[in-house]
C-alpha atoms as a PDB file:
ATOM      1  CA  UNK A   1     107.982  77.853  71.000  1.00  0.00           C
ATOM      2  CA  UNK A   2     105.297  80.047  69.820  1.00  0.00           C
ATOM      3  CA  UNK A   3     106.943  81.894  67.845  1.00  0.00           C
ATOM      4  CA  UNK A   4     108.036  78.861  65.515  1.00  0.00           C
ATOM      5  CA  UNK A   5     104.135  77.149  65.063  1.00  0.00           C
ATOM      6  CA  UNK A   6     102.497  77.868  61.533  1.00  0.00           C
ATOM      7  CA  UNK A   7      99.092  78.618  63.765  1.00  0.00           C
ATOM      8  CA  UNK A   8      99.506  78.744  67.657  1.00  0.00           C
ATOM      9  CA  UNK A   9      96.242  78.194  69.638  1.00  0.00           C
ATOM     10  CA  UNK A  10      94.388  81.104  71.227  1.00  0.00           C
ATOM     11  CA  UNK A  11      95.690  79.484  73.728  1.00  0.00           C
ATOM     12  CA  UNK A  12      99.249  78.999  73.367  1.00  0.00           C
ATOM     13  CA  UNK A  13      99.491  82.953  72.182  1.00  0.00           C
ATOM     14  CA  UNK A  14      97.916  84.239  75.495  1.00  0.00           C
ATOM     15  CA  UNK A  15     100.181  82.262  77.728  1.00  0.00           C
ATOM     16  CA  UNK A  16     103.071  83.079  75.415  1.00  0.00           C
ATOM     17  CA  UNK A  17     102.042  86.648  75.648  1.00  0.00           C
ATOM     18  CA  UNK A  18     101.807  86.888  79.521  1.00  0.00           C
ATOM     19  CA  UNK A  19     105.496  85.275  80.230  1.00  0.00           C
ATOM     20  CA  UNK A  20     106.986  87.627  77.842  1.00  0.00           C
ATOM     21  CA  UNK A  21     105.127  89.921  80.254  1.00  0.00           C
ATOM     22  CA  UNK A  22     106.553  88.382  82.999  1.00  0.00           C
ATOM     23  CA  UNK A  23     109.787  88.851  81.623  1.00  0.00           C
ATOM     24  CA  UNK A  24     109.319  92.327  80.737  1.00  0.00           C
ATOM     25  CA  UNK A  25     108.417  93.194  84.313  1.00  0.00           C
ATOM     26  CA  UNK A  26     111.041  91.071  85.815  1.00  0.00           C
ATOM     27  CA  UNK A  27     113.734  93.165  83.740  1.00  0.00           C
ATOM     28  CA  UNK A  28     111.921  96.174  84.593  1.00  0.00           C
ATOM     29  CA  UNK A  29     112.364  95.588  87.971  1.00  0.00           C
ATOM     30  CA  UNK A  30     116.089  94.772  87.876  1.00  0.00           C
ATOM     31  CA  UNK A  31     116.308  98.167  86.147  1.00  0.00           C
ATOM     32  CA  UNK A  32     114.867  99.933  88.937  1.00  0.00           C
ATOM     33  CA  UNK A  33     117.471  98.744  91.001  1.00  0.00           C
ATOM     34  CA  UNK A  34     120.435  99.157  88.944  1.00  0.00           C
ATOM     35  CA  UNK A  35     118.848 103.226  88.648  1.00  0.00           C
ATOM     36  CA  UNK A  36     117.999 103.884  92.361  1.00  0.00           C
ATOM     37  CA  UNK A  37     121.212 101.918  93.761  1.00  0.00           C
ATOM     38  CA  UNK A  38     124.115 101.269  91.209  1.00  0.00           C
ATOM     39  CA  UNK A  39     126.776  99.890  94.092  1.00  0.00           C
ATOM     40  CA  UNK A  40     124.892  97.959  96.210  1.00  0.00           C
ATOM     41  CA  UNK A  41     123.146  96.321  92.701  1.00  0.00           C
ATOM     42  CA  UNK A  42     126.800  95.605  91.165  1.00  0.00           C
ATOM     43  CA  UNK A  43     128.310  94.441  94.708  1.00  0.00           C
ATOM     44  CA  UNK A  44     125.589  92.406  95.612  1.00  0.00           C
ATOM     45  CA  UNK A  45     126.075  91.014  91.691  1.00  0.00           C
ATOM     46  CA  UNK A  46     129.809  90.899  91.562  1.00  0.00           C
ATOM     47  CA  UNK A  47     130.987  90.037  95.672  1.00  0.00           C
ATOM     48  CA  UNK A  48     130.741  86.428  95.404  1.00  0.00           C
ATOM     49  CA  UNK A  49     132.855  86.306  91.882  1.00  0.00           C
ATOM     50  CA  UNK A  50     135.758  88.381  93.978  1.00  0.00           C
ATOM     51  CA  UNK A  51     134.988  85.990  97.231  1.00  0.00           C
ATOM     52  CA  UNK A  52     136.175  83.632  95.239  1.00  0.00           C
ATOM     53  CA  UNK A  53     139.186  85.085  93.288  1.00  0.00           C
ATOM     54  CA  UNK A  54     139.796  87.047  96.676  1.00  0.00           C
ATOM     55  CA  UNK A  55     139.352  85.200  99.605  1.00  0.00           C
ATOM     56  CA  UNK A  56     140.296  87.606 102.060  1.00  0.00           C
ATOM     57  CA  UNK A  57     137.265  90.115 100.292  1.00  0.00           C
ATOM     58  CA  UNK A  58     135.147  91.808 102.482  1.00  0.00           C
ATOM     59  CA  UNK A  59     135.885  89.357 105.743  1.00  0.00           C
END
């Protein structure tokens, strides 16, 4: 990891920089969805967890 090397390349620090980024907007985007749309986000999350505890779940 980056974050660990005595002197990272240009480089290394650019790329490093970009997928934290990446990351960023990912979470961002999961954010979004949890604001606009709270159910559907935690159903769509949670359903297959209580398929599988309740099998007779949303059939």
């Amino acid at each position: 990891s980056v974050a660990k090397q005595k002197k990272p390349g240009a480089k290394k620090f650019r790329k490093a920089i970009g997928q934290q980024l990446n990351y960023l907007k990912r979470n961002l985007g999961h954010i979004e969805k949890l604001d606009f749309e709270p159910v559907a986000f935690a159903f769509q999350l949670f359903a297959p967890r209580l398929r599988l505890q309740f099998p007779d779940f949303a059939n």
